[in-house]
PDB file of N, CA and C in Angstrom:
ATOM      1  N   UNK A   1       0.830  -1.191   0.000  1.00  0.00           N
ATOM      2  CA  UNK A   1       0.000   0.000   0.000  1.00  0.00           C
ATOM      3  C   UNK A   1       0.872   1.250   0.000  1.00  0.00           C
ATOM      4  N   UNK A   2       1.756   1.170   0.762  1.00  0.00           N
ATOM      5  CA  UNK A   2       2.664   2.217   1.211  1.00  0.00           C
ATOM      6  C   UNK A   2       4.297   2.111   0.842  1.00  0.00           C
ATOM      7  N   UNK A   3       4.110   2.438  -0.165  1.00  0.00           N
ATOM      8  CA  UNK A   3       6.120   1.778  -0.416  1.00  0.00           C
ATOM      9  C   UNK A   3       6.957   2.905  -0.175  1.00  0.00           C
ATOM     10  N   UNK A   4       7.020   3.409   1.037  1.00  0.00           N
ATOM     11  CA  UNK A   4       7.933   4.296   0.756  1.00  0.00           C
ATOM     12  C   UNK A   4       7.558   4.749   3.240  1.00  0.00           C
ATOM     13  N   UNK A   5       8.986   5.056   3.726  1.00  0.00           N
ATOM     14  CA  UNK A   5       9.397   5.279   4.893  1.00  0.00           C
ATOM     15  C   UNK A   5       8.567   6.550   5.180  1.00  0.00           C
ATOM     16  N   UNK A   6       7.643   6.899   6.600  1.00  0.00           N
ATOM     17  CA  UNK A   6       7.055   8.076   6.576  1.00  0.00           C
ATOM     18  C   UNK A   6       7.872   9.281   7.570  1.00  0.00           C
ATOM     19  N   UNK A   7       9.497   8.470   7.487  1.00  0.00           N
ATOM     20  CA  UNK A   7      10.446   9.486   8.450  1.00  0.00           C
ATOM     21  C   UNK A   7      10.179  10.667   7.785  1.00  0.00           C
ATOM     22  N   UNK A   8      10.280  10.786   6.679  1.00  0.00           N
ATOM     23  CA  UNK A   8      10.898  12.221   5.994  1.00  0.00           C
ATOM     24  C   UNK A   8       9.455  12.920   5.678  1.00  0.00           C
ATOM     25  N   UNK A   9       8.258  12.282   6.408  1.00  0.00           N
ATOM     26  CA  UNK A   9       7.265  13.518   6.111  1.00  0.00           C
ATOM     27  C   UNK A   9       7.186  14.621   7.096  1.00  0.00           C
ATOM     28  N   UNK A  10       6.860  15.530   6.366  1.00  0.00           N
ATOM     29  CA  UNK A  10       6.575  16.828   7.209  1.00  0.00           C
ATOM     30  C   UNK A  10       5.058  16.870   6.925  1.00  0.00           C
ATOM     31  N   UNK A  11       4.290  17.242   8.479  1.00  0.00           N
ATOM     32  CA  UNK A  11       2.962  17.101   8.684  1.00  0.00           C
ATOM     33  C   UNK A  11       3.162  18.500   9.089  1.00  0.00           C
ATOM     34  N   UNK A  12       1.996  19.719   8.828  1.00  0.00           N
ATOM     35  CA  UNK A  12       1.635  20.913   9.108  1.00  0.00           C
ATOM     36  C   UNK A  12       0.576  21.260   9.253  1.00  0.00           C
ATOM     37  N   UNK A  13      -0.069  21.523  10.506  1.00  0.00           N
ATOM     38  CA  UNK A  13      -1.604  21.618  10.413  1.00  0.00           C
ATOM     39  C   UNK A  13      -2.102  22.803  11.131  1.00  0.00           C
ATOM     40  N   UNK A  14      -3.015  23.675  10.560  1.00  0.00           N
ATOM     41  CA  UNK A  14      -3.362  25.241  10.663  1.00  0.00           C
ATOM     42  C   UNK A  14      -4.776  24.626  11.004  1.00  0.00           C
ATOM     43  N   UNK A  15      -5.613  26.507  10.836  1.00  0.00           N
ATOM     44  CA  UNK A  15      -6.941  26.009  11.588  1.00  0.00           C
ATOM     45  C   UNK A  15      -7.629  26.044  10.302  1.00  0.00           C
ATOM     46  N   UNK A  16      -6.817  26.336   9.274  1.00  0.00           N
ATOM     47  CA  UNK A  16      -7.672  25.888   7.425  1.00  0.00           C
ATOM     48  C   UNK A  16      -6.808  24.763   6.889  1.00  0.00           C
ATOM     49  N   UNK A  17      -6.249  24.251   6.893  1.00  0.00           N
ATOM     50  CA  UNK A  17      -5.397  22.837   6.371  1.00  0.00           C
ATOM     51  C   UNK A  17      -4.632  22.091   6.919  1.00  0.00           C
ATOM     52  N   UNK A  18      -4.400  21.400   6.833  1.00  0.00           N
ATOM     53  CA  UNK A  18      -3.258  19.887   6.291  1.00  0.00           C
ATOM     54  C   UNK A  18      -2.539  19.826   5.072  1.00  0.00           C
ATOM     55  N   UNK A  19      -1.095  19.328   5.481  1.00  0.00           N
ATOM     56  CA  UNK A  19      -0.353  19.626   4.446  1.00  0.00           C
ATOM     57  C   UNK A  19       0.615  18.724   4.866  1.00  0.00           C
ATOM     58  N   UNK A  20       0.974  17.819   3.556  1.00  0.00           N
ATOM     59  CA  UNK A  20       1.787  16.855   4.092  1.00  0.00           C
ATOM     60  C   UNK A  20       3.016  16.890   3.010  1.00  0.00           C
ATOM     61  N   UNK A  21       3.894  17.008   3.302  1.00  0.00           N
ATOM     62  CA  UNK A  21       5.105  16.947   2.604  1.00  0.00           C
ATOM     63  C   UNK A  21       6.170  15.974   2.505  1.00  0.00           C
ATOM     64  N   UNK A  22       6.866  15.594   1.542  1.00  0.00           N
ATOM     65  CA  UNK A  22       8.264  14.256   2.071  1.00  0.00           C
ATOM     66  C   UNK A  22       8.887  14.460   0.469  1.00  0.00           C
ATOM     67  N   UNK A  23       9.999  14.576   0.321  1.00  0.00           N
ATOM     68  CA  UNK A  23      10.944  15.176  -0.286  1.00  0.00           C
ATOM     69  C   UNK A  23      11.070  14.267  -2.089  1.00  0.00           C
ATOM     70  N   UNK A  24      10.383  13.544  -1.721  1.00  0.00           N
ATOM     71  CA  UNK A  24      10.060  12.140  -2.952  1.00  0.00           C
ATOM     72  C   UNK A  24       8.873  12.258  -3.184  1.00  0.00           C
ATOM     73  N   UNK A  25       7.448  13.124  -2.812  1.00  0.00           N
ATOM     74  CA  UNK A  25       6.650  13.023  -3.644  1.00  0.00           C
ATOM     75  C   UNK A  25       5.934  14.240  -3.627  1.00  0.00           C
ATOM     76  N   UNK A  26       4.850  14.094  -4.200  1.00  0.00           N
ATOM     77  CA  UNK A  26       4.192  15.856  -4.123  1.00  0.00           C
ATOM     78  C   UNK A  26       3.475  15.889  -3.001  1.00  0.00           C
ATOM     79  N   UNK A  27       3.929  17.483  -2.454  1.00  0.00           N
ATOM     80  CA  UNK A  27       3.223  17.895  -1.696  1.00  0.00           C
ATOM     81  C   UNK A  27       1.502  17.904  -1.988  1.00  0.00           C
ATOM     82  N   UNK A  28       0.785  17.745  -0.537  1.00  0.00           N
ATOM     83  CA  UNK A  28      -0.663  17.824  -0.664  1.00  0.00           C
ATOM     84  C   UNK A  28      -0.966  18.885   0.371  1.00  0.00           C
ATOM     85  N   UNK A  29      -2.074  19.388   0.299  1.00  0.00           N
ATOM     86  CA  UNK A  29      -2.691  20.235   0.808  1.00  0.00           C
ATOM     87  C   UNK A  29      -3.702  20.340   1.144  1.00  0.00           C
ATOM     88  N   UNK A  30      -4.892  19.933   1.570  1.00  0.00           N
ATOM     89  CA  UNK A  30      -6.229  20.086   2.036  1.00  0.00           C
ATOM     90  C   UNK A  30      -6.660  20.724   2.975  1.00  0.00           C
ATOM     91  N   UNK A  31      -7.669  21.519   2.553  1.00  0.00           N
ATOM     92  CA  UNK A  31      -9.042  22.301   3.682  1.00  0.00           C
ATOM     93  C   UNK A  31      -9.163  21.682   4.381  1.00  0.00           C
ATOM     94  N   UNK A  32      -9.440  21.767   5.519  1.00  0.00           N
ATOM     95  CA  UNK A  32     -10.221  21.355   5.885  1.00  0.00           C
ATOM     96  C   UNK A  32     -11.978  21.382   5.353  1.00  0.00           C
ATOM     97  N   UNK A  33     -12.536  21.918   5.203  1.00  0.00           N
ATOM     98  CA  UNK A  33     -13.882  22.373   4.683  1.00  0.00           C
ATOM     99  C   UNK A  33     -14.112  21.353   3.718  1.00  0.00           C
ATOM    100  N   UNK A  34     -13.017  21.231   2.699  1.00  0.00           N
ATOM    101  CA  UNK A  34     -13.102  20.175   1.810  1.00  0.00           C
ATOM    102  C   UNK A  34     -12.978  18.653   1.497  1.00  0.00           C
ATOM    103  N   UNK A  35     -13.264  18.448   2.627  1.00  0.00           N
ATOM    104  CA  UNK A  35     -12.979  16.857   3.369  1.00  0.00           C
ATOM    105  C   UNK A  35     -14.203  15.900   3.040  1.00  0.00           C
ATOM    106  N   UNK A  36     -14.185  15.475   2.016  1.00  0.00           N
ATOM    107  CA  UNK A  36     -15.046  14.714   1.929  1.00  0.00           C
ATOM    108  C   UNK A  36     -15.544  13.143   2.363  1.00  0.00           C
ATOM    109  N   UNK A  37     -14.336  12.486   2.820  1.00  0.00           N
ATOM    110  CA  UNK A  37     -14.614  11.023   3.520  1.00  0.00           C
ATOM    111  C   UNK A  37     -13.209  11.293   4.275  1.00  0.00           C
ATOM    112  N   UNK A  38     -13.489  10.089   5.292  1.00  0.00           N
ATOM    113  CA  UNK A  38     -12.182  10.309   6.446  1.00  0.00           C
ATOM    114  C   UNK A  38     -12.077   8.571   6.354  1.00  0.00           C
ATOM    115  N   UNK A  39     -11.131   8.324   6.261  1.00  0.00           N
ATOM    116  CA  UNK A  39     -10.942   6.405   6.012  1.00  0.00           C
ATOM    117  C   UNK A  39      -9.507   6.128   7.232  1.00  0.00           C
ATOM    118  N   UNK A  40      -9.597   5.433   7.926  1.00  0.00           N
ATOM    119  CA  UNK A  40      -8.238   4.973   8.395  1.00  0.00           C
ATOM    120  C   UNK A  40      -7.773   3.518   7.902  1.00  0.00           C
ATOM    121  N   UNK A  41      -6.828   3.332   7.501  1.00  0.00           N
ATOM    122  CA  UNK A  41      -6.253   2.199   6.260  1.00  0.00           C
ATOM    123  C   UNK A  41      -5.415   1.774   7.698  1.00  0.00           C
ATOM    124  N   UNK A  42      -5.587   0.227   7.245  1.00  0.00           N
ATOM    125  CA  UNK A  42      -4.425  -0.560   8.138  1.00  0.00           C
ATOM    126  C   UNK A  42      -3.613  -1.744   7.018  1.00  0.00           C
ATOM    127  N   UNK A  43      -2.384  -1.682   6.981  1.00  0.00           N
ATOM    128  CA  UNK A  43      -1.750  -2.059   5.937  1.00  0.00           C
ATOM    129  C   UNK A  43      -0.952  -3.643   7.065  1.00  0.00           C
ATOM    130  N   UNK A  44      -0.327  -3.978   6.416  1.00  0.00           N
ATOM    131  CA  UNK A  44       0.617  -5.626   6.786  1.00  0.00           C
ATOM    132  C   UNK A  44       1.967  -5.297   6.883  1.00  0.00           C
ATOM    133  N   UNK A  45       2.234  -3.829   6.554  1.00  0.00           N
ATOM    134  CA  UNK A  45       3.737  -3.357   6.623  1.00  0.00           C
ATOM    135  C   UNK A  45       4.367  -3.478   7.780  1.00  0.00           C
ATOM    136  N   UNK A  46       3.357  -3.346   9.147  1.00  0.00           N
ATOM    137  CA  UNK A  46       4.381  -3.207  10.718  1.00  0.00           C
ATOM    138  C   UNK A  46       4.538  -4.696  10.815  1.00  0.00           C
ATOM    139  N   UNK A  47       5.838  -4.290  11.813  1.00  0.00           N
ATOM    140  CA  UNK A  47       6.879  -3.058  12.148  1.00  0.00           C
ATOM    141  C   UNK A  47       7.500  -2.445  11.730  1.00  0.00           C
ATOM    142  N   UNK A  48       8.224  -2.707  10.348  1.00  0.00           N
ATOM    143  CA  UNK A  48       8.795  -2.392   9.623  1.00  0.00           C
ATOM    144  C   UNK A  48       8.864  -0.863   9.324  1.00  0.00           C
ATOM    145  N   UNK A  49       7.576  -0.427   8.584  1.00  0.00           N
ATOM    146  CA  UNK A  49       6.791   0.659   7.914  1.00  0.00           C
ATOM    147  C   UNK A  49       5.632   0.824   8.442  1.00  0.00           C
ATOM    148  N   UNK A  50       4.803   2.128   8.796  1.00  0.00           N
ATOM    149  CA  UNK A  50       3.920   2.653   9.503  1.00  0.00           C
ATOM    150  C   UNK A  50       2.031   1.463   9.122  1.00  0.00           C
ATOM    151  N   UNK A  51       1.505   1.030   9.776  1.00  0.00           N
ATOM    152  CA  UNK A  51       0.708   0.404   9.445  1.00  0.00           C
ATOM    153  C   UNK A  51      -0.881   0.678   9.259  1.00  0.00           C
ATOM    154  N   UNK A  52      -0.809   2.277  10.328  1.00  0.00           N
ATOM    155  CA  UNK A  52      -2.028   2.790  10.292  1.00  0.00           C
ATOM    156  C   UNK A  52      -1.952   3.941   9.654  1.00  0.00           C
ATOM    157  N   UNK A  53      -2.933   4.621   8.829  1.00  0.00           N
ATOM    158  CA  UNK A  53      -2.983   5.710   8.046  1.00  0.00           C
ATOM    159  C   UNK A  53      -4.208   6.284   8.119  1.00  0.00           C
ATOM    160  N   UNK A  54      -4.382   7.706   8.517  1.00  0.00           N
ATOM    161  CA  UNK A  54      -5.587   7.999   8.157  1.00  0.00           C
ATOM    162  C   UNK A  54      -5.505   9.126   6.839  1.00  0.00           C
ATOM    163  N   UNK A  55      -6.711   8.502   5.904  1.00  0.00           N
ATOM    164  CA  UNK A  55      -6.824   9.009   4.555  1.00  0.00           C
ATOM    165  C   UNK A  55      -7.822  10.283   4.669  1.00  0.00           C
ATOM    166  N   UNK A  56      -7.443  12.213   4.279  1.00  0.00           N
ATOM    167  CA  UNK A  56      -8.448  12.366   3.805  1.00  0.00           C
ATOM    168  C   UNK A  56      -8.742  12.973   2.264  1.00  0.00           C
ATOM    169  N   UNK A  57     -10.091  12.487   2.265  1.00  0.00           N
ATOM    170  CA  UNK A  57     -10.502  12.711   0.977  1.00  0.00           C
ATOM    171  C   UNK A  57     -10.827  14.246   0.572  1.00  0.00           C
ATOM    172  N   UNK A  58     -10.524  14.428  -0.751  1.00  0.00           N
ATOM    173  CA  UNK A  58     -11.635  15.891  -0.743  1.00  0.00           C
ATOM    174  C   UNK A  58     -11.986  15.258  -2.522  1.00  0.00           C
ATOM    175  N   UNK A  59     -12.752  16.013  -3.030  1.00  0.00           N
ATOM    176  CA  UNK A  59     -13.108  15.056  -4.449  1.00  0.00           C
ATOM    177  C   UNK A  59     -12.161  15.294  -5.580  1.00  0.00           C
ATOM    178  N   UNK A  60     -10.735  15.797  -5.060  1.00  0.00           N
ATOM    179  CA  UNK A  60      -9.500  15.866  -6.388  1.00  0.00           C
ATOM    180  C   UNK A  60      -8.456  14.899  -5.775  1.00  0.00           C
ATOM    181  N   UNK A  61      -8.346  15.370  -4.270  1.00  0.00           N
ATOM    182  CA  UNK A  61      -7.029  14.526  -3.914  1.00  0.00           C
ATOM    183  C   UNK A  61      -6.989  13.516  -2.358  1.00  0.00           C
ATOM    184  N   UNK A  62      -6.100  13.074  -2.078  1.00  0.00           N
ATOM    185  CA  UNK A  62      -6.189  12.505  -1.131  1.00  0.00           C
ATOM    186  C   UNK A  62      -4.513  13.188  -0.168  1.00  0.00           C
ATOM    187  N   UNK A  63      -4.732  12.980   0.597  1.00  0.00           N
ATOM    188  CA  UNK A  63      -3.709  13.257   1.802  1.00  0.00           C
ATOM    189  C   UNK A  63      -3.983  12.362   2.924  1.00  0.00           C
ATOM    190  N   UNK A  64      -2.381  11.432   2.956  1.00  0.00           N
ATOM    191  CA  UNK A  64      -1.996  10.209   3.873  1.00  0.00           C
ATOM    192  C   UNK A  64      -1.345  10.492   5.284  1.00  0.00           C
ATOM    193  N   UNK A  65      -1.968  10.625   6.433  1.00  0.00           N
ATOM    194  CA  UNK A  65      -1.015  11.043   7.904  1.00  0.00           C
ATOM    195  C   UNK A  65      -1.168   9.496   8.474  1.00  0.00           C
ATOM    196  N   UNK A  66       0.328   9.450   8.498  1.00  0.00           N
ATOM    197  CA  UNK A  66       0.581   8.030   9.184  1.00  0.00           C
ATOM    198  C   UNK A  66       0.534   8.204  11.007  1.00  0.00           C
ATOM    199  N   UNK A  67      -0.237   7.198  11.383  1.00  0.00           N
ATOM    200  CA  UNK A  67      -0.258   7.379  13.267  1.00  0.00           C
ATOM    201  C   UNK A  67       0.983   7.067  13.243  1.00  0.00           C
ATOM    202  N   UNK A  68       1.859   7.701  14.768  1.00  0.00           N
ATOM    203  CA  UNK A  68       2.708   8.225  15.243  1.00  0.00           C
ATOM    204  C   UNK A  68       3.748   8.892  14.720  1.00  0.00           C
ATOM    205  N   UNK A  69       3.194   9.691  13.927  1.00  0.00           N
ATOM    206  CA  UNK A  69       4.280  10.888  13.277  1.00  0.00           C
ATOM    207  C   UNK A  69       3.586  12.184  13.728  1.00  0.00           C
ATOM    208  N   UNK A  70       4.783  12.918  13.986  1.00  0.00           N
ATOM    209  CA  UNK A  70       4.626  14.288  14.515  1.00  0.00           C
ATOM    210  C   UNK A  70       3.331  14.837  13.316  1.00  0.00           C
ATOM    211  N   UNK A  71       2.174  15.727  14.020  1.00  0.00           N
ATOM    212  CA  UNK A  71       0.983  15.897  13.397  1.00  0.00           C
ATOM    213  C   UNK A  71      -0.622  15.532  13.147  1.00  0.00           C
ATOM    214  N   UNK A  72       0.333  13.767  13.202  1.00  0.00           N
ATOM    215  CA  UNK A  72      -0.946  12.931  13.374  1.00  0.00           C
ATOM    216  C   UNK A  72      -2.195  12.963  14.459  1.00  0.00           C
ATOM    217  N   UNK A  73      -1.359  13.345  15.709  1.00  0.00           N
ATOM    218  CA  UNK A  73      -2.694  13.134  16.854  1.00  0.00           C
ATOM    219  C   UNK A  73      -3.866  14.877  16.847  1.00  0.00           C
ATOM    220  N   UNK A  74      -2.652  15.945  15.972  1.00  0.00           N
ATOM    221  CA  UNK A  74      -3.545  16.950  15.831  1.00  0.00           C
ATOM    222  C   UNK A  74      -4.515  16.820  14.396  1.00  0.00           C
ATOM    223  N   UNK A  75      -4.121  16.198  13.687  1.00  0.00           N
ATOM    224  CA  UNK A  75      -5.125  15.977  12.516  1.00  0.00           C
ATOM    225  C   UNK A  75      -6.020  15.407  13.316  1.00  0.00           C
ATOM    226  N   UNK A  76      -5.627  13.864  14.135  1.00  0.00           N
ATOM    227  CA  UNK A  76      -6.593  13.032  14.536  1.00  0.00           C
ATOM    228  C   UNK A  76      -7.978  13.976  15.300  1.00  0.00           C
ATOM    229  N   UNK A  77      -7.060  14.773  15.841  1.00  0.00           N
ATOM    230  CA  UNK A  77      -8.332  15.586  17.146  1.00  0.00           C
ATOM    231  C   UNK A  77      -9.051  16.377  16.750  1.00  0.00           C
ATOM    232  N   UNK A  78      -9.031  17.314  15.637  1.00  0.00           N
ATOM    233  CA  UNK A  78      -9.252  17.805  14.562  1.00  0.00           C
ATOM    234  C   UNK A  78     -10.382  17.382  13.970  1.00  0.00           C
ATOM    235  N   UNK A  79     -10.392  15.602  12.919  1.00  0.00           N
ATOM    236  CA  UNK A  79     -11.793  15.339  12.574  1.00  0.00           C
ATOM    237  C   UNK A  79     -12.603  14.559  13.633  1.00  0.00           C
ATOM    238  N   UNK A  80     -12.203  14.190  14.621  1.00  0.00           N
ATOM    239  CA  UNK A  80     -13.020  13.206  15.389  1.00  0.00           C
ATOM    240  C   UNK A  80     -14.153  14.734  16.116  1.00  0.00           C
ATOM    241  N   UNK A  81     -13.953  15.698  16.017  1.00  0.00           N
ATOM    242  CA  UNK A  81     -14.678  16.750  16.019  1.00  0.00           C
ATOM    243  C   UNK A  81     -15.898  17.134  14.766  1.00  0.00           C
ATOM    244  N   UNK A  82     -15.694  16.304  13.936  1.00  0.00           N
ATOM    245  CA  UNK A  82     -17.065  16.405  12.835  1.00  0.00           C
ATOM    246  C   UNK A  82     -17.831  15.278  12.890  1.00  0.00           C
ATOM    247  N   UNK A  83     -19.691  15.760  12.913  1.00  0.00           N
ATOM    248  CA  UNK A  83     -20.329  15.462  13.434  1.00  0.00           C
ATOM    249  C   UNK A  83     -20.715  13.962  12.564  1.00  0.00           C
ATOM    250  N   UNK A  84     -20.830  12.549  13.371  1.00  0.00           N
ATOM    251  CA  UNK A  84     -21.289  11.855  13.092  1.00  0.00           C
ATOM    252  C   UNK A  84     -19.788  11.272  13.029  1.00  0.00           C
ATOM    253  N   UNK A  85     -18.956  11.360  13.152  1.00  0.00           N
ATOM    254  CA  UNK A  85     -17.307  10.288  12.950  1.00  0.00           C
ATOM    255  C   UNK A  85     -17.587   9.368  13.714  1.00  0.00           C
ATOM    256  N   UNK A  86     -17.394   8.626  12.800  1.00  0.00           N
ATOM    257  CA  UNK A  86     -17.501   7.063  13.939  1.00  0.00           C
ATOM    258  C   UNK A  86     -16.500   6.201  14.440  1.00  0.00           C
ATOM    259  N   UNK A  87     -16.299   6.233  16.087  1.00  0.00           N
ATOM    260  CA  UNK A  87     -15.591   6.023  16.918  1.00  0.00           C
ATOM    261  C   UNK A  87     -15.457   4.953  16.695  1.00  0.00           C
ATOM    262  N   UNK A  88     -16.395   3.556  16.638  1.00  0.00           N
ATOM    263  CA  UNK A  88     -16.642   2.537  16.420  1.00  0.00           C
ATOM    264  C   UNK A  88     -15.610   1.630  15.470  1.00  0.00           C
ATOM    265  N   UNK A  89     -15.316   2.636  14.464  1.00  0.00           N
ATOM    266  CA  UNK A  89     -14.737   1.937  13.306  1.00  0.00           C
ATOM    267  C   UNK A  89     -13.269   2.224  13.617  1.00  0.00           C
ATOM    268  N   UNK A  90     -12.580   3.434  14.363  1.00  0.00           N
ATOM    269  CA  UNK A  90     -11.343   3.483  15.104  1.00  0.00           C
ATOM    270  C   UNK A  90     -11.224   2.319  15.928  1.00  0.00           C
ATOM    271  N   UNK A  91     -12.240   1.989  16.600  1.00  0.00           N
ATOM    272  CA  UNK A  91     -12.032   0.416  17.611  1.00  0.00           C
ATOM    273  C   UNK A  91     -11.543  -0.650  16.421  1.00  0.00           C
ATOM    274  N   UNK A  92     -12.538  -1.090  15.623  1.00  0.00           N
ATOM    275  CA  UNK A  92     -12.382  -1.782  14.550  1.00  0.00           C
ATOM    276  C   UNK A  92     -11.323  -2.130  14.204  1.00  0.00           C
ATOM    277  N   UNK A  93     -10.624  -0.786  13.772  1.00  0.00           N
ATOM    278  CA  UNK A  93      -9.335  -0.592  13.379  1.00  0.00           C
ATOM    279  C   UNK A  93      -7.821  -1.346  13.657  1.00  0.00           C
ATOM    280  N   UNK A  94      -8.399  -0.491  15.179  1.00  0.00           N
ATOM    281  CA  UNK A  94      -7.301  -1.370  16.160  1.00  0.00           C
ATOM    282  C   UNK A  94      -7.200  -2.338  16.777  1.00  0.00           C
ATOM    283  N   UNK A  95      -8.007  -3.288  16.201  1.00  0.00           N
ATOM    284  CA  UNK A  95      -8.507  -4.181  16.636  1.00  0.00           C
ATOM    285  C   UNK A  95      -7.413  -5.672  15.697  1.00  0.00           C
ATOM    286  N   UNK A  96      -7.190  -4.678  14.245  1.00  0.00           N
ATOM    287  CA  UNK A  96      -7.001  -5.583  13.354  1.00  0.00           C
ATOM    288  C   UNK A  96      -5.389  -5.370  12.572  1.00  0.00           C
ATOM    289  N   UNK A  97      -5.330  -6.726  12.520  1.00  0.00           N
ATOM    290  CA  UNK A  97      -3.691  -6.899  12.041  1.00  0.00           C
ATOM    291  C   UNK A  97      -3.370  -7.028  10.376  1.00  0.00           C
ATOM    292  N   UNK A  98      -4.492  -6.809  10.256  1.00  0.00           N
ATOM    293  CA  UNK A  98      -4.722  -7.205   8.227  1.00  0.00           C
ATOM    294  C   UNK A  98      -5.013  -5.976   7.965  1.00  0.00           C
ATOM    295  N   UNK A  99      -4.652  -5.895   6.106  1.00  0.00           N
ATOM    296  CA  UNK A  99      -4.902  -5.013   5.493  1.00  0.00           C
ATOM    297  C   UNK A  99      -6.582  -4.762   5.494  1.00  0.00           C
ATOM    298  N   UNK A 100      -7.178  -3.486   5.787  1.00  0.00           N
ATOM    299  CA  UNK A 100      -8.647  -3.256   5.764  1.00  0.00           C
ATOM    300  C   UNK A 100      -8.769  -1.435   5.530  1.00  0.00           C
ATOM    301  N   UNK A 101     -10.343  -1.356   5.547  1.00  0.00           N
ATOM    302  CA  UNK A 101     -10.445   0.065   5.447  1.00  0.00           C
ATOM    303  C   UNK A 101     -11.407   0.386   6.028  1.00  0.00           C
ATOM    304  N   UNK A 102     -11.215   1.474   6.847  1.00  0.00           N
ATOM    305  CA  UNK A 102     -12.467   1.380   8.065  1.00  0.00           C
ATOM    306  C   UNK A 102     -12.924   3.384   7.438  1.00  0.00           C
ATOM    307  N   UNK A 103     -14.092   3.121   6.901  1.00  0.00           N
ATOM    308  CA  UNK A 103     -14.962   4.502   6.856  1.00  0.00           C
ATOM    309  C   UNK A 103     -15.105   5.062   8.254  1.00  0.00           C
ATOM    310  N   UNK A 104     -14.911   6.618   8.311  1.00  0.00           N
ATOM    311  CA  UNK A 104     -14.216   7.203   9.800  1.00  0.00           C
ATOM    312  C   UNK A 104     -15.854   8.193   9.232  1.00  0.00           C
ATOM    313  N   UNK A 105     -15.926   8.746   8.357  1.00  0.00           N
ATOM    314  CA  UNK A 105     -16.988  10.026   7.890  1.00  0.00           C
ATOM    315  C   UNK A 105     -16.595  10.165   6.605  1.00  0.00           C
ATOM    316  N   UNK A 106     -18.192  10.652   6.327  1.00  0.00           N
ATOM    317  CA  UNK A 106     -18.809  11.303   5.022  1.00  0.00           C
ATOM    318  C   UNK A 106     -19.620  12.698   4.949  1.00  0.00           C
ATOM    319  N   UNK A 107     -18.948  13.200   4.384  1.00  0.00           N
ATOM    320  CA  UNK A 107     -19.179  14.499   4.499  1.00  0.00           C
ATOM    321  C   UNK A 107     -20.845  14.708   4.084  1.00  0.00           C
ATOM    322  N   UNK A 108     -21.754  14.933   4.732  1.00  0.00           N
ATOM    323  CA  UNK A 108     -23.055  15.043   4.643  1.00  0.00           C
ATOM    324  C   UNK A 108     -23.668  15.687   3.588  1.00  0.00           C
ATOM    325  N   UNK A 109     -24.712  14.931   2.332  1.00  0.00           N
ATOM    326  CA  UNK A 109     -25.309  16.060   1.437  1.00  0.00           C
ATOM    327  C   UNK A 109     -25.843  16.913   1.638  1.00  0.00           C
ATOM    328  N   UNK A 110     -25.848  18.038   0.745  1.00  0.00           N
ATOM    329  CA  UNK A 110     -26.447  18.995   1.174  1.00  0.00           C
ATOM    330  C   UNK A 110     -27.444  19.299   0.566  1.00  0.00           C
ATOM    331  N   UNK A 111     -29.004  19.506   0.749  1.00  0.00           N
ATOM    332  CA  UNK A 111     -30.381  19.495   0.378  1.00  0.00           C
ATOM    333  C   UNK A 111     -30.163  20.606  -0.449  1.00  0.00           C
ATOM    334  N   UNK A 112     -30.762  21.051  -1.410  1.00  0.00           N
ATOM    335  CA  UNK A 112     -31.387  21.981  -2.321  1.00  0.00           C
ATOM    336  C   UNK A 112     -32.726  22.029  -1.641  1.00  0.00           C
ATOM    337  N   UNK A 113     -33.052  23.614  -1.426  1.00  0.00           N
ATOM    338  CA  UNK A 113     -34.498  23.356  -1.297  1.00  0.00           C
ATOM    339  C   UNK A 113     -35.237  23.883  -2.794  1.00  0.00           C
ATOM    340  N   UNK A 114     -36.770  23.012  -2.715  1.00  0.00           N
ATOM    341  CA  UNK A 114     -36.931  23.058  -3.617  1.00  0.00           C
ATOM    342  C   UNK A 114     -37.965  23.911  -3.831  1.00  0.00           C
ATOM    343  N   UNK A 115     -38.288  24.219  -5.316  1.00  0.00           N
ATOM    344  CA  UNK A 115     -39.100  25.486  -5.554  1.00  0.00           C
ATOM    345  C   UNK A 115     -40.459  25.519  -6.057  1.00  0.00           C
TER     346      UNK A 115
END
C-alpha cells in the first residue's frame, strides 16, 4: 500500500489545512472544509513501515497522515470533532492486524431546497 518510509514527512496543520510533505513526492494540501470522507487504512507493513494511516478525501485529492508521526494526533483531534465520525470503526481498526479500510466520515449532502 505504502512503499515508501514516513520518516521524511513533514505534517503541518493550521486552523484551514493539512499539508503533508516528504521530499520524494508531491506535496498535498487540504481544507479542511473540503474533506469529503475520512478512512483509516491498516496495511501488513508493521513493524517495519507505519501500518495505520488515516486518509483524507476531498473530491481531487487525497492526503496520507501516518499514526505516530509528529501531526498525526492533531489531525486526529481535529476530525473526530465532525459530526457523526464514527468512533466505532477506530475500535475496529485497532482491533485488526490485516490489510482493511475502516470509513471514519462522510461528508453530509447537502439538500437543495426546492421550488
Amino acid at each position: 500500500m505504502f512503499d515508501y518510509s514516513s520518516e521524511l514527512l513533514k505534517i503541518t496543520v493550521t486552523d484551514d489545512f493539512v499539508r503533508v510533505e516528504h521530499p520524494d513526492r508531491k506535496t498535498v494540501e487540504i481544507n479542511w472544509a473540503d474533506i469529503e470522507e475520512i478512512w483509516l487504512l491498516n496495511t501488513d507493513q508493521g513493524p517495519f513501515l507505519d501500518d495505520i494511516w488515516l486518509q483524507l478525501k476531498t473530491k481531487a485529492q487525497s492526503c496520507y497522515v501516518p499514526q505516530g508521526r509528529d501531526g498525526y494526533n492533531e489531525v486526529y483531534d481535529k476530525v473526530t470533532q465532525y459530526p457523526g465520525f464514527n468512533f466505532d470503526n477506530v475500535i475496529q481498526s485497532m482491533l485488526t492486524t490485516t490489510r482493511a479500510e475502516f470509513l471514519l466520515w462522510t461528508k453530509p449532502e447537502t439538500t437543495k431546497p426546492t421550488s
